[in-house]
Protein backbone atom coordinates (compact mmCIF):
# COMPACT_ATOMS: atom_id res chain seq x y z
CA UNK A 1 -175.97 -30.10 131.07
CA UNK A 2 -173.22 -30.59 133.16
CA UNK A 3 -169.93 -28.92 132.98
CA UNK A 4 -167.02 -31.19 133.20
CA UNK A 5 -164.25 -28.39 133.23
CA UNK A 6 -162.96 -28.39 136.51
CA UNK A 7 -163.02 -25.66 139.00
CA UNK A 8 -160.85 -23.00 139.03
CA UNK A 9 -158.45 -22.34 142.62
CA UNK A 10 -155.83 -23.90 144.33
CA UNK A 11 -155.12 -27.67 144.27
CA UNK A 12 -154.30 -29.41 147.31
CA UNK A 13 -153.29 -32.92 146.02
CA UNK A 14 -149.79 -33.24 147.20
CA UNK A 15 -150.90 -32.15 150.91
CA UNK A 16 -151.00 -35.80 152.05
CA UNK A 17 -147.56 -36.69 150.07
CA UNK A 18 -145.51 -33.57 151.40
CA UNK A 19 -147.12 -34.10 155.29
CA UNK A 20 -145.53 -37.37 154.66
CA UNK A 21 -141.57 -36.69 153.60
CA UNK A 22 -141.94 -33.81 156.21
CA UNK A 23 -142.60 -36.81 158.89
CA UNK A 24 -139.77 -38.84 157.28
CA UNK A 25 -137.19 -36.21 156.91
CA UNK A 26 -138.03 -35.35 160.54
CA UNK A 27 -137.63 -38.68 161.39
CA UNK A 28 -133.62 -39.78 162.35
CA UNK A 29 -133.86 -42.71 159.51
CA UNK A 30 -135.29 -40.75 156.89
CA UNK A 31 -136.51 -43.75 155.31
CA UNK A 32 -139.78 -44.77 153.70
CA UNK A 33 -142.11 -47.92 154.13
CA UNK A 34 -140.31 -49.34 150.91
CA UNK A 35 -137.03 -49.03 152.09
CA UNK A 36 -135.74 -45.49 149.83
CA UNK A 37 -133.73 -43.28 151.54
CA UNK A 38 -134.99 -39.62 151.38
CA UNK A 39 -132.56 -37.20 150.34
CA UNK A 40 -132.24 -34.02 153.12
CA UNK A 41 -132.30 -30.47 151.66
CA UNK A 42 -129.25 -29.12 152.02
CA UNK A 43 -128.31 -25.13 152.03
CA UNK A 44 -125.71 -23.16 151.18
CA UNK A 45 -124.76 -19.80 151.80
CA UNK A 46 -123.50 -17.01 149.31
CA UNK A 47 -124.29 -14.01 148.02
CA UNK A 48 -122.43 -13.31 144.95
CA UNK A 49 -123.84 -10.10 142.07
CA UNK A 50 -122.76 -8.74 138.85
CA UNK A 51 -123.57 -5.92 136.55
CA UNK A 52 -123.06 -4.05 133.54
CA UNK A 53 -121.92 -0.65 133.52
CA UNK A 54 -120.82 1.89 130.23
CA UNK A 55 -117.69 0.27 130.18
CA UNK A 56 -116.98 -2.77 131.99
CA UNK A 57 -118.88 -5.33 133.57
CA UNK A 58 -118.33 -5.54 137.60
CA UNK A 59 -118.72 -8.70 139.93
CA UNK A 60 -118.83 -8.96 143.95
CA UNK A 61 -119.08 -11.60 146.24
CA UNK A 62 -118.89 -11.98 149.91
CA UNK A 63 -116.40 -14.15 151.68
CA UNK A 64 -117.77 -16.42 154.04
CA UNK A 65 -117.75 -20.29 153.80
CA UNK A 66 -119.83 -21.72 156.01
CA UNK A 67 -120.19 -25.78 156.59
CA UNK A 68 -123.72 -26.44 157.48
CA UNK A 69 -124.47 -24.29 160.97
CA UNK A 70 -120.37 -23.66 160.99
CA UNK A 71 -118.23 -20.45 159.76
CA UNK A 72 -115.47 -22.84 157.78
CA UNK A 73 -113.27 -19.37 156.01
CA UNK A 74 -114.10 -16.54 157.17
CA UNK A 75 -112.08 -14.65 153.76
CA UNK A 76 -112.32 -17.51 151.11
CA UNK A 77 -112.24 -16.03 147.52
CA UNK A 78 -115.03 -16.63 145.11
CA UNK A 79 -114.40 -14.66 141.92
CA UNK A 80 -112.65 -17.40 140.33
CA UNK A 81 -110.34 -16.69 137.03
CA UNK A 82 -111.38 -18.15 133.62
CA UNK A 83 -109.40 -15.95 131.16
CA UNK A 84 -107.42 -12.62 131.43
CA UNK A 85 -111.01 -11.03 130.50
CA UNK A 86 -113.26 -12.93 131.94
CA UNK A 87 -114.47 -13.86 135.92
CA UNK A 88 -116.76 -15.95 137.60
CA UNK A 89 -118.28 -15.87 140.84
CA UNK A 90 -119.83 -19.22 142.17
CA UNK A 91 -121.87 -20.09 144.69
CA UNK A 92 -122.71 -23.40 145.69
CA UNK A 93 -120.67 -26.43 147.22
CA UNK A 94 -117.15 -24.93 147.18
CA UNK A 95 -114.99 -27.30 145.97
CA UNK A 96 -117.63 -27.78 142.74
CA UNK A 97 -117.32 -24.08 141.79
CA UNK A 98 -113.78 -24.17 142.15
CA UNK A 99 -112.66 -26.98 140.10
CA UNK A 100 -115.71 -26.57 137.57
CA UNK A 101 -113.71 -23.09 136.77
CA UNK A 102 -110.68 -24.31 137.08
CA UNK A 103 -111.59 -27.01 134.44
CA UNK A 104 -113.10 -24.23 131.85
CA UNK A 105 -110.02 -22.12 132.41
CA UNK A 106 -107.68 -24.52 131.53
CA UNK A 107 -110.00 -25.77 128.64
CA UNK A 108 -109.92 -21.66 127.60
CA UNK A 109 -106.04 -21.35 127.69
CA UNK A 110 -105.95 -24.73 125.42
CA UNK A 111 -108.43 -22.56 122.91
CA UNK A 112 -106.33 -19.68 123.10
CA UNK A 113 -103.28 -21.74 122.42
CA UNK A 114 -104.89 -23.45 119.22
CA UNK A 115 -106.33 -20.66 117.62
CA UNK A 116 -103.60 -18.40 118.31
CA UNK A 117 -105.40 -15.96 120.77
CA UNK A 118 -102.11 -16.76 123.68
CA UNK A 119 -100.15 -13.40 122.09
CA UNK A 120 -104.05 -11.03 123.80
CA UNK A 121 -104.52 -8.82 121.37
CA UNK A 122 -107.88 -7.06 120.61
CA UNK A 123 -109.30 -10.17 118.52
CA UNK A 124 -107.78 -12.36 120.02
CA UNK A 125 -109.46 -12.01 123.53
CA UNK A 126 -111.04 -15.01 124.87
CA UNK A 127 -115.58 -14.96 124.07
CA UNK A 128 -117.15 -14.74 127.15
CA UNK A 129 -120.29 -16.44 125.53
CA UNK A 130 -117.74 -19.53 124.85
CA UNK A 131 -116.53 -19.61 128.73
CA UNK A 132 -120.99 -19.71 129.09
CA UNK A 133 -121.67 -22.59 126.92
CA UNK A 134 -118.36 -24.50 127.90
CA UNK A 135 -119.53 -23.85 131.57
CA UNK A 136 -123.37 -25.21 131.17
CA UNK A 137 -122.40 -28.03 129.29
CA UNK A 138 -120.69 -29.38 131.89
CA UNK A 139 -123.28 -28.74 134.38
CA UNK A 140 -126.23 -30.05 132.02
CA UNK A 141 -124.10 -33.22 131.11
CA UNK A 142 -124.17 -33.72 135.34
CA UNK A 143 -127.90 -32.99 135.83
CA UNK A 144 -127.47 -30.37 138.53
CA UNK A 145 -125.03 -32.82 141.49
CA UNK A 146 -122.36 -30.86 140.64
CA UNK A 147 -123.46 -27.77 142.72
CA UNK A 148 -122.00 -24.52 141.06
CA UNK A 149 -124.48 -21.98 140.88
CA UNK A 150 -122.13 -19.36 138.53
CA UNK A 151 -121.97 -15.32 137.83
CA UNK A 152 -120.15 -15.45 134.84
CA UNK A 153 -118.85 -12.17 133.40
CA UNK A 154 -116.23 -10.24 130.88
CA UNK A 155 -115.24 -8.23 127.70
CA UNK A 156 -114.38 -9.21 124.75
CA UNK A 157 -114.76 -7.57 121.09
CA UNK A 158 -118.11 -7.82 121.16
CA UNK A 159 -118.67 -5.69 124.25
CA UNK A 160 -119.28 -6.29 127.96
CA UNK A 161 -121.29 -9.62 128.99
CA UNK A 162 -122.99 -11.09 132.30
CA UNK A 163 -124.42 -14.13 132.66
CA UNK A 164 -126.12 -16.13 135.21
CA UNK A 165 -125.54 -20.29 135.34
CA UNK A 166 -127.71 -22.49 137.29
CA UNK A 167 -126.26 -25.78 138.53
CA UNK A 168 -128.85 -27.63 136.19
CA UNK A 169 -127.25 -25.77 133.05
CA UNK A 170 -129.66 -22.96 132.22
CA UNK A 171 -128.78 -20.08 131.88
CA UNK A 172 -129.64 -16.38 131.30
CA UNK A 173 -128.06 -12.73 129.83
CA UNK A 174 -128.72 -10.12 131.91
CA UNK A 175 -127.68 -6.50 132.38
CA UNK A 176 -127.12 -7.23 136.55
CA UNK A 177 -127.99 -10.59 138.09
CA UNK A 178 -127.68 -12.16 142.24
CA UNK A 179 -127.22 -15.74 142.56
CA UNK A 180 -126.80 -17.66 146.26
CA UNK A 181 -129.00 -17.67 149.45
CA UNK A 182 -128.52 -13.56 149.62
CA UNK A 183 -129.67 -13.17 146.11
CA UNK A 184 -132.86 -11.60 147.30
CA UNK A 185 -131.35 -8.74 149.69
CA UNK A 186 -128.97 -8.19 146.88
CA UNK A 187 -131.17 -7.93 144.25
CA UNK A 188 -133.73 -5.49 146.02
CA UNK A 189 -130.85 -2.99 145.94
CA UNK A 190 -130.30 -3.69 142.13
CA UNK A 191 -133.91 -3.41 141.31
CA UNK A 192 -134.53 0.18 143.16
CA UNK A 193 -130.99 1.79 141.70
CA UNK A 194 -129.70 0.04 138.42
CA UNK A 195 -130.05 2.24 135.48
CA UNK A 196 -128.18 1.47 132.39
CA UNK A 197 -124.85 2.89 131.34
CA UNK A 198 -123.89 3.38 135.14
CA UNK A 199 -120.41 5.14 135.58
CA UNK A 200 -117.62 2.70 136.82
CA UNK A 201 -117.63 4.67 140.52
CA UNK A 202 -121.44 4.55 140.59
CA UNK A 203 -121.58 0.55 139.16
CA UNK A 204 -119.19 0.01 142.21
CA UNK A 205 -120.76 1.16 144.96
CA UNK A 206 -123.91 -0.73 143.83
CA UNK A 207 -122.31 -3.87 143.70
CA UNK A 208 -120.96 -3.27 147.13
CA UNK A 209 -124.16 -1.67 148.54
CA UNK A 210 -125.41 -5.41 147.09
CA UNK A 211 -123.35 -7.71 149.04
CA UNK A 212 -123.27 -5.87 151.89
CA UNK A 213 -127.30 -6.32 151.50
CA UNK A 214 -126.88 -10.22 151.38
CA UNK A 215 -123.92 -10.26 154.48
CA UNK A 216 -126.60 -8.26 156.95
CA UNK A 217 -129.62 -9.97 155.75
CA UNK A 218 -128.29 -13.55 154.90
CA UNK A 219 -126.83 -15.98 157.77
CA UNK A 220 -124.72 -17.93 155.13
CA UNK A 221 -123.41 -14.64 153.55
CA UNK A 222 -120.53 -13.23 156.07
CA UNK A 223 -117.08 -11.43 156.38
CA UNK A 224 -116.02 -9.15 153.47
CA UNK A 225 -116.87 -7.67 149.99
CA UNK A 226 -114.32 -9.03 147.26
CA UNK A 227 -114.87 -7.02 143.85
CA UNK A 228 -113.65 -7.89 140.31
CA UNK A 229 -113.76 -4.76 137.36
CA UNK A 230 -113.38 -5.98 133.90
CA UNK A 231 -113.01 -2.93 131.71
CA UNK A 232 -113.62 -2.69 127.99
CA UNK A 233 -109.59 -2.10 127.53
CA UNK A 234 -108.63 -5.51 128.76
CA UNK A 235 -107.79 -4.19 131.81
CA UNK A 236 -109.01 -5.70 135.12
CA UNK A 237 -108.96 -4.55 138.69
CA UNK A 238 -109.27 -7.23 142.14
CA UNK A 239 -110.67 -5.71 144.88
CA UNK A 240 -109.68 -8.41 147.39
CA UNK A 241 -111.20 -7.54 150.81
CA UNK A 242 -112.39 -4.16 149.47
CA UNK A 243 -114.68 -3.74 152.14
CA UNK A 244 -113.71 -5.11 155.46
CA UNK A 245 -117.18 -4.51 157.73
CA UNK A 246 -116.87 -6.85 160.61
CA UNK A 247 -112.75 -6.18 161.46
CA UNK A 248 -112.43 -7.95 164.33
CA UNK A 249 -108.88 -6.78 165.22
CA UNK A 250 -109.65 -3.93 167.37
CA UNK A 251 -112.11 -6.53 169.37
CA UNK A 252 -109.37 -8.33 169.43
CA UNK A 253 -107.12 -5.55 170.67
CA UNK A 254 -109.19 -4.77 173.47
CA UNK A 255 -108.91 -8.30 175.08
CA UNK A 256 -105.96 -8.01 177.49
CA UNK A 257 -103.97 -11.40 177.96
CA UNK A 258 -102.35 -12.02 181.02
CA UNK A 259 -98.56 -12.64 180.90
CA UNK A 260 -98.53 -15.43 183.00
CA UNK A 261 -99.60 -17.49 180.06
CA UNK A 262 -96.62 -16.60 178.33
CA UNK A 263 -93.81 -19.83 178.28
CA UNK A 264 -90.25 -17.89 178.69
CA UNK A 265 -87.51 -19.62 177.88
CA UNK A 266 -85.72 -21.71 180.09
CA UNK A 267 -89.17 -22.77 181.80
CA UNK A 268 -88.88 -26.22 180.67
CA UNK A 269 -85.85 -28.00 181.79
CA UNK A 270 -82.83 -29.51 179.59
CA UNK A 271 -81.66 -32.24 180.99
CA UNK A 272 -79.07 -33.50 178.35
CA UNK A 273 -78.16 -32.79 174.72
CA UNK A 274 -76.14 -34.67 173.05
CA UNK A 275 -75.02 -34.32 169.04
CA UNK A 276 -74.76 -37.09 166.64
CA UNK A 277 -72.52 -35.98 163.14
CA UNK A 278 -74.27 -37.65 159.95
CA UNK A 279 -72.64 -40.70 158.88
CA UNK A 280 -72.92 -40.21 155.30
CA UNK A 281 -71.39 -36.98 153.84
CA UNK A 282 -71.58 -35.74 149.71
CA UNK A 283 -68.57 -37.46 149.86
CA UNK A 284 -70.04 -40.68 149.67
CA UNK A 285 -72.30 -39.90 147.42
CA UNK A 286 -71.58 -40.97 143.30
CA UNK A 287 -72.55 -38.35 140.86
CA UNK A 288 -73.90 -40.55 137.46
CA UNK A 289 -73.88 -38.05 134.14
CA UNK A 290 -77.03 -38.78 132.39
CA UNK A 291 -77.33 -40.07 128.49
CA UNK A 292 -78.25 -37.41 126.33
């Protein structure tokens, strides 16, 4: 009797097909016989982390912004305000992540401001897990071209929250979570020295020793180590530029300019100069009171 189940192993079907849009995408049209043009891959570079500590949540990013094989910001900022207890980090296409938060943040004050939560008290903090669904709504409704891959975290009465936010819309909570093309240096150092209920000082140096993983170990991830604490209290510390590991200014202090180059004045000759008074003063001008 013969056995119809098929053999276990690999399965090599789509060899042909992916040999194929390898050729195309090679290829300087990047078009196939039926006339489709292939879309290119396109990367982008980030390493952004987060994690939850005994009384806070913290987030870190790095701060380079690079446009395809180019350095565009060397210090952009990507912990990105949503409400006075809650931060995001995105990585992704730049200006995405930065008007997708921009869009929940104002859509959070309006909430705020309708339910009476503008005066901040204790229940009246903003819920991080409405910034989350807010957030992958709008990515889901988009079907992952608006590239924001997000770090969302907070406080609120319920305790600290992190989540992570996938352009697509899915999304996961998570006691410390990496997101960008350093997520994997970052998240070795999570995985060997996370333990729950971290102090603030120890959650800190974590999240730095993170993104300082992803900026040695990731060509898109650069520059310097922003950090964002979000404390149980409400209260919430920016650590802009906290760590600064590739200062160029005393490289730059050791290049010695010659003084030649230097334009004194008077090296450019004034031939005339002549001045013209304005021929309309407020004296000409009629003041109208407006109807009230």
């Amino acid at each position: 009797m013969v056995d119809d189940v098929a053999p276990g192993g690999f399965a090599f079907d789509n060899v042909h097909r992916n040999a194929l849009i390898q050729q195309q995408q090679a290829s300087s049209s990047s078009s196939v016989n039926n006339g489709s043009i292939l879309p290119l891959a396109t990367k982008t570079g980030t390493t952004i982390v987060g994690l939850v500590y005994a009384n806070g949540v913290i987030l870190g990013a790095d701060t380079r912004s690079t446009n395809d094989t180019t350095v565009a910001d060397k210090n952009c900022e990507k912990i990105h305000y949503i409400s006075p207890n809650i931060y995001c980090c995105g990585a992704g296409t730049a200006a995405d992540t930065e008007k997708t938060t921009e869009l929940i943040s104002s859509q959070m004050e309006l909430l705020r401001l309708n339910t009476g939560g503008s005066s901040g008290g204790e229940g009246q903090r903003s819920r991080v897990v409405t910034a989350c669904t807010l957030l992958k709504r709008m990515l889901f409704r988009y079907q992952g071209h608006v590239s924001a891959a997000l770090v969302l975290g907070g406080c609120d009465v319920r305790g600290p929250h992190l989540y992570q936010i996938y352009p697509h819309g899915s999304t996961g909570k998570l006691p410390y979570t990496t997101m960008g093309s350093g997520s994997l240096a970052a998240m070795a150092c999570f995985e060997s020295d996370f333990v729950d209920d971290m102090s603030e000082e120890a959650g800190l140096v974590l999240v730095q020793r993170a993104v300082l993983a992803g900026i040695y170990n990731d060509l898109g991830s650069g520059s310097n180590v922003d950090t964002c604490i979000i404390r149980l209290d409400g209260s919430v510390t920016m650590g802009r530029n906290a760590i600064v590991p590739n200062d160029v200014k005393p490289l730059r202090d050791k290049v010695k300019r010659s003084d030649a180059l230097n334009m004194r004045s008077g090296t450019t000759a004034v031939l005339k100069s002549t001045f013209y008074p304005a021929a309309v003063t407020l004296a000409d001008v009629t003041v109208t009171a407006m109807e009230t």
